[in-house]
C-alpha atoms as a PDB file:
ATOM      1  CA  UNK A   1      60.244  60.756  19.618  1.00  0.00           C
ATOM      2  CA  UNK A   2      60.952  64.540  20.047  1.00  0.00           C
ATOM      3  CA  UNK A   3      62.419  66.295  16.900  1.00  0.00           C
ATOM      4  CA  UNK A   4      65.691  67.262  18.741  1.00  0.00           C
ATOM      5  CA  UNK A   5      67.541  70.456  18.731  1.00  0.00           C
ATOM      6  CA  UNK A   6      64.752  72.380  16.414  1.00  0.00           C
ATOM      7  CA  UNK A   7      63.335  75.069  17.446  1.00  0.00           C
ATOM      8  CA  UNK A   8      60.001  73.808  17.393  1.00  0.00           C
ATOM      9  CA  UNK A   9      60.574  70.642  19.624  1.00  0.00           C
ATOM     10  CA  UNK A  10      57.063  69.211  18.213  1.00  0.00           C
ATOM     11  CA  UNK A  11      56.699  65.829  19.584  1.00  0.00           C
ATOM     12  CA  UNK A  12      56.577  63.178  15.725  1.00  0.00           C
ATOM     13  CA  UNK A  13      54.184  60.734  16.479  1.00  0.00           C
ATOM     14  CA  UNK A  14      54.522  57.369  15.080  1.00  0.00           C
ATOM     15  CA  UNK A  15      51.068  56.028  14.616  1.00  0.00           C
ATOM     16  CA  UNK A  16      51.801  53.903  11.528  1.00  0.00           C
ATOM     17  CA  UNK A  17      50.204  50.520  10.064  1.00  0.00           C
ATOM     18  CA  UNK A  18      46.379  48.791   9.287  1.00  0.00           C
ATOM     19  CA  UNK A  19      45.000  46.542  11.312  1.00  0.00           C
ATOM     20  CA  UNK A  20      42.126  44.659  10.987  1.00  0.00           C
ATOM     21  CA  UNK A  21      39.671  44.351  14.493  1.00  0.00           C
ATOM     22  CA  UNK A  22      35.944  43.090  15.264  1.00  0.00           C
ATOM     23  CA  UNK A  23      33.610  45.622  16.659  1.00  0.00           C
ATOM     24  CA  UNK A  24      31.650  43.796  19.839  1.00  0.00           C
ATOM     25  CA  UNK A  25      28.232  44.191  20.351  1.00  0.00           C
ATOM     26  CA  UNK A  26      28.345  46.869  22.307  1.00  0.00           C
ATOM     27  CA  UNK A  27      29.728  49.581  19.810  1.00  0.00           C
ATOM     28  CA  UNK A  28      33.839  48.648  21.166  1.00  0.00           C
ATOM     29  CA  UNK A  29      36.381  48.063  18.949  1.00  0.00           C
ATOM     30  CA  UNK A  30      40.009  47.533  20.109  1.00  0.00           C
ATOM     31  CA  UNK A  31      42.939  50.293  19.388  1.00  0.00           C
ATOM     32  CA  UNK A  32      46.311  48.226  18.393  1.00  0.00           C
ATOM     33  CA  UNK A  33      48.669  47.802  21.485  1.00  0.00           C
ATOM     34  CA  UNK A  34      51.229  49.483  19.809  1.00  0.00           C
ATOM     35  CA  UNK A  35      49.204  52.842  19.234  1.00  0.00           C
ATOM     36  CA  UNK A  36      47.837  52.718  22.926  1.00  0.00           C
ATOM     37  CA  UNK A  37      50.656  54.719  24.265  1.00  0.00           C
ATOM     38  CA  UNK A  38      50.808  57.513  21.459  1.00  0.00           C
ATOM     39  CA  UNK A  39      47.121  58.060  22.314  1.00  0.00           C
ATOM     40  CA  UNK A  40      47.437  58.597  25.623  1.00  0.00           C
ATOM     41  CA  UNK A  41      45.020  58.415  28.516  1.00  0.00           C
ATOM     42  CA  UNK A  42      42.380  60.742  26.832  1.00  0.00           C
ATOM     43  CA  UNK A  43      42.011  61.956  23.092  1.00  0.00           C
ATOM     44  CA  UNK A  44      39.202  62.937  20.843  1.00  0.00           C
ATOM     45  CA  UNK A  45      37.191  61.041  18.036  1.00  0.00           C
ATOM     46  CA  UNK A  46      35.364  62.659  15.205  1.00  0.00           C
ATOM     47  CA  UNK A  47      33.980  62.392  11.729  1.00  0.00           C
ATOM     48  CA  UNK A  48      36.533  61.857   9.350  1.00  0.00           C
ATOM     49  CA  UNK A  49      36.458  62.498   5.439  1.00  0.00           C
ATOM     50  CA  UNK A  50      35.830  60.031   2.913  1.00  0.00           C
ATOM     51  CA  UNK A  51      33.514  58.021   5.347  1.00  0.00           C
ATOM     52  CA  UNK A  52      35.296  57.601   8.403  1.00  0.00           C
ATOM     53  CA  UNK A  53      36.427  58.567  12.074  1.00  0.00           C
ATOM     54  CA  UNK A  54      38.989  60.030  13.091  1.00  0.00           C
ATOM     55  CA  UNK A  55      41.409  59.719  16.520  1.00  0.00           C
ATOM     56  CA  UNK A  56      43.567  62.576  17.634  1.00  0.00           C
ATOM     57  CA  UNK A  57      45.457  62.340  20.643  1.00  0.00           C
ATOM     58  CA  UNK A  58      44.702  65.577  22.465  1.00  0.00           C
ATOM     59  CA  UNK A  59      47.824  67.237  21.333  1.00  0.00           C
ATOM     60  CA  UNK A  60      46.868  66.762  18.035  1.00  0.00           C
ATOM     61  CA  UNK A  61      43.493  67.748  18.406  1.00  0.00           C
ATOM     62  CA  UNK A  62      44.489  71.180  20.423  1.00  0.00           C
ATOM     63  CA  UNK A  63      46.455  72.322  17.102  1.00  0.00           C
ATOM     64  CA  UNK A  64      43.587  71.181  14.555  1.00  0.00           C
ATOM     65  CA  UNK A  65      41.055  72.639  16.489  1.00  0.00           C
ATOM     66  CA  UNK A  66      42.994  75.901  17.159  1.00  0.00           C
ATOM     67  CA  UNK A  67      43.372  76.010  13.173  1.00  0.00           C
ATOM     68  CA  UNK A  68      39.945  75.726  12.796  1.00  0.00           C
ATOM     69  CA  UNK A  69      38.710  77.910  15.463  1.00  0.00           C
ATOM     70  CA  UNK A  70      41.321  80.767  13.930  1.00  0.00           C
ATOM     71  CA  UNK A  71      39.028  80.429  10.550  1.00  0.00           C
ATOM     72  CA  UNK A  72      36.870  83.471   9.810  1.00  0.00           C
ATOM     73  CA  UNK A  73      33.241  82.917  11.214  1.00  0.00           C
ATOM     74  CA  UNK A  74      32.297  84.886   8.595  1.00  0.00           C
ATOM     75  CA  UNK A  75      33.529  82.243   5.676  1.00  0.00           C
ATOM     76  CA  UNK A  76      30.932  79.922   4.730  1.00  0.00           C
ATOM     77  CA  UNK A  77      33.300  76.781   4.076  1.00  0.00           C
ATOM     78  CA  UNK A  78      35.247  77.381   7.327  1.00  0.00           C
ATOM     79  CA  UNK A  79      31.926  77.302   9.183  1.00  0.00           C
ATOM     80  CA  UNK A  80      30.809  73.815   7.566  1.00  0.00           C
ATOM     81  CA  UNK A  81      34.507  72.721   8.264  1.00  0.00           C
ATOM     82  CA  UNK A  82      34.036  73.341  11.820  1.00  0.00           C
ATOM     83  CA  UNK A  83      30.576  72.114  11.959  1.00  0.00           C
ATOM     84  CA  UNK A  84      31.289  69.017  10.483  1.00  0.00           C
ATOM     85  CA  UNK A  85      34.366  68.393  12.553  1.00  0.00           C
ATOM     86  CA  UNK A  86      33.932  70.132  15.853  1.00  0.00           C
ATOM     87  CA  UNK A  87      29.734  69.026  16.428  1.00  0.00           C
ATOM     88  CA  UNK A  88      30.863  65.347  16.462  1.00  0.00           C
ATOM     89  CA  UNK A  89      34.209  65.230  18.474  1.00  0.00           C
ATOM     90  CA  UNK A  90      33.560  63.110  21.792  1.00  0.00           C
ATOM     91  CA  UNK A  91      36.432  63.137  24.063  1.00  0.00           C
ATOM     92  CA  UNK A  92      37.427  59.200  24.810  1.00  0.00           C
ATOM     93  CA  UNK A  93      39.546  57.342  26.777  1.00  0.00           C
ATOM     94  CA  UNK A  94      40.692  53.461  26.609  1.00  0.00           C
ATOM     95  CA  UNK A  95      39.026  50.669  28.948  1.00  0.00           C
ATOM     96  CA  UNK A  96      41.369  48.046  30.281  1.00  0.00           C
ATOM     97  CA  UNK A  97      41.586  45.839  27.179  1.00  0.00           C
ATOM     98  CA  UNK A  98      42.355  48.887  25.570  1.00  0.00           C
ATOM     99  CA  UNK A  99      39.363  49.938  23.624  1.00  0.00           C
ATOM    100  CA  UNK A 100      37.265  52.380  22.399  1.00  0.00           C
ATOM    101  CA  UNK A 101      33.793  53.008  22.922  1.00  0.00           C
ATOM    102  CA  UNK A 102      32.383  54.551  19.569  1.00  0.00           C
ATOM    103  CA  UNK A 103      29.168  56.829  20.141  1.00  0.00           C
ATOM    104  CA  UNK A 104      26.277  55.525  17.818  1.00  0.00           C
ATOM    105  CA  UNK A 105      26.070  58.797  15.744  1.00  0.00           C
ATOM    106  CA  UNK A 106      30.015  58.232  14.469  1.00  0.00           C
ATOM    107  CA  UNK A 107      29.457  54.407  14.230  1.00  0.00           C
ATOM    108  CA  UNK A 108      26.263  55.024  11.850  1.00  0.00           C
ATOM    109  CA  UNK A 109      28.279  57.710   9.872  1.00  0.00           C
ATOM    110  CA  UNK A 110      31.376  55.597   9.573  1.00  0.00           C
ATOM    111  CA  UNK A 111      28.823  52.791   8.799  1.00  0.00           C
ATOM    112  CA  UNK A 112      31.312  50.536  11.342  1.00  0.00           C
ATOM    113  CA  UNK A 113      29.457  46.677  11.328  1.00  0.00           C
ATOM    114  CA  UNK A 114      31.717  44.027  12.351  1.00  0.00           C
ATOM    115  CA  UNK A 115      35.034  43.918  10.780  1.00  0.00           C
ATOM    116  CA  UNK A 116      36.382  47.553  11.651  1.00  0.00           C
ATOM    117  CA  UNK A 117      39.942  48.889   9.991  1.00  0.00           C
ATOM    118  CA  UNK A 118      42.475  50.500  12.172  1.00  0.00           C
ATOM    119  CA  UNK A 119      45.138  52.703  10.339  1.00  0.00           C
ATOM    120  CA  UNK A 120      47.864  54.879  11.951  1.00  0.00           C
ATOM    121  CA  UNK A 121      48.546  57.968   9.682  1.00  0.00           C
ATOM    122  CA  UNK A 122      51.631  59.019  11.880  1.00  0.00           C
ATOM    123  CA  UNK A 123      49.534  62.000  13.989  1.00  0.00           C
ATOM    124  CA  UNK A 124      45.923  60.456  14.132  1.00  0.00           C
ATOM    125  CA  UNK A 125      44.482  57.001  13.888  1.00  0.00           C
ATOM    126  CA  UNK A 126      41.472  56.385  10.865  1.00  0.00           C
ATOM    127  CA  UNK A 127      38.651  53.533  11.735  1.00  0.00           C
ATOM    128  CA  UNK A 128      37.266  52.486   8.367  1.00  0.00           C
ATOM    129  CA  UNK A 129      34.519  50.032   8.372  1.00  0.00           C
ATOM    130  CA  UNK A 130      36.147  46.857   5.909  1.00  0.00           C
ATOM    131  CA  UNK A 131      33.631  47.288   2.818  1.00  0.00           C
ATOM    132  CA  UNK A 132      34.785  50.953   2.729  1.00  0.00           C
ATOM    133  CA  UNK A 133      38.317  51.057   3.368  1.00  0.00           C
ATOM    134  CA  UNK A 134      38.528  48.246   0.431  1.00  0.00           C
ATOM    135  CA  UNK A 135      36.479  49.914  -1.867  1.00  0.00           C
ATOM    136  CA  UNK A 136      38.924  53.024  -0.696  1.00  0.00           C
ATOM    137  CA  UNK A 137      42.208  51.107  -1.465  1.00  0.00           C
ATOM    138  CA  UNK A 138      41.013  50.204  -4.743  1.00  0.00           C
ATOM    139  CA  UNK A 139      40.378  53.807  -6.156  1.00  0.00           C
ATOM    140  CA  UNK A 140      43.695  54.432  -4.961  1.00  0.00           C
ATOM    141  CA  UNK A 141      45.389  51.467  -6.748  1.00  0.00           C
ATOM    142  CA  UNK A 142      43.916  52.632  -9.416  1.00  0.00           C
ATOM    143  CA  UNK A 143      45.221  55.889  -9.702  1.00  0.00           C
ATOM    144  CA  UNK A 144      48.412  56.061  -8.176  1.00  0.00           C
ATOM    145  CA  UNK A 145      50.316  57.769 -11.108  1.00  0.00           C
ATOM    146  CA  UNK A 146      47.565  60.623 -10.731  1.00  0.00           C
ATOM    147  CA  UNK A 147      47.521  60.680  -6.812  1.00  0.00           C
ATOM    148  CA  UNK A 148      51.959  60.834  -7.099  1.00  0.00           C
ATOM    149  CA  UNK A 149      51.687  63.520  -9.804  1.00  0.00           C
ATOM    150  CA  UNK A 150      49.260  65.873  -7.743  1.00  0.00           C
ATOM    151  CA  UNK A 151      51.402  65.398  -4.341  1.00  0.00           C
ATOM    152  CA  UNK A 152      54.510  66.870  -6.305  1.00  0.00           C
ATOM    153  CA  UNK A 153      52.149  70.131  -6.024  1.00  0.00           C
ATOM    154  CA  UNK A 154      52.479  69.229  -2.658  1.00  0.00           C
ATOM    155  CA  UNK A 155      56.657  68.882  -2.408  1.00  0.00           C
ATOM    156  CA  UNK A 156      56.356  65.638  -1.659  1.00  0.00           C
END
């Protein structure tokens, strides 16, 4: 979709949805049919925050890396930021049954087993391992009032 007739004419992705997938053997772990094409042929996968990986398609990851590169060298938490972001990012592409290939460093950081959870978060794709994104889902049952309160700080 292409955000018509603005003068940015930024390109709204619609990675949306959770999706539950095995990991094979081999570190693989299949990318939902419907996000294939909003990836693209190539894009980038990094460490994440709260325990997993992240997905950019390479659009995406242009911009967040520019924002990060433009961060003073000289700042102590931008340098960790970019550290912790830029030091893991493997550029990917899909194989013909459309998965991924995660490198063994992100799978033991995400702490990916078997059961592997795909979520689309409209302009990069998340891959929780299961035990996490539950345990994930239940803090944030649990304080939805507080999480709703603190994005009004937000505007949204």
């Amino acid at each position: 979709m292409v955000d018509g007739g603005n003068s940015r004419d930024k390109v709204i992705l619609m990675l949306i949805g959770e999706y539950l997938h095995k990991m094979d053997s081999k570190g693989r772990v299949i990318i939902p049919a419907k996000f294939r094409e909003e990836l693209g042929d190539k894009f980038v996968a990094t460490r994440g925050l709260d325990d997993c990986l992240f997905i950019f398609p390479m659009d995406e990851w242009e911009l967040f890396s520019q924002k990060i590169a433009s961060t003073p060298v000289t700042n102590k938490n931008a340098r960790f930021f970019a550290r912790f972001f830029i030091s893991g990012a493997t550029e990917s592409t899909l194989d013909k049954q459309g998965r991924i290939n995660i490198s063994s460093n992100l799978e033991e950081y995400a702490e990916l087993k078997k059961e592997v959870v795909v979520i689309g978060l409209t302009n990069r794709i998340e891959l929780w391992a299961k035990e996490n994104w539950d345990k994930f889902l239940k803090t944030a049952e649990e304080s939805t009032d507080e999480i709703a309160s603190a994005m009004e700080d937000l505007g949204i």
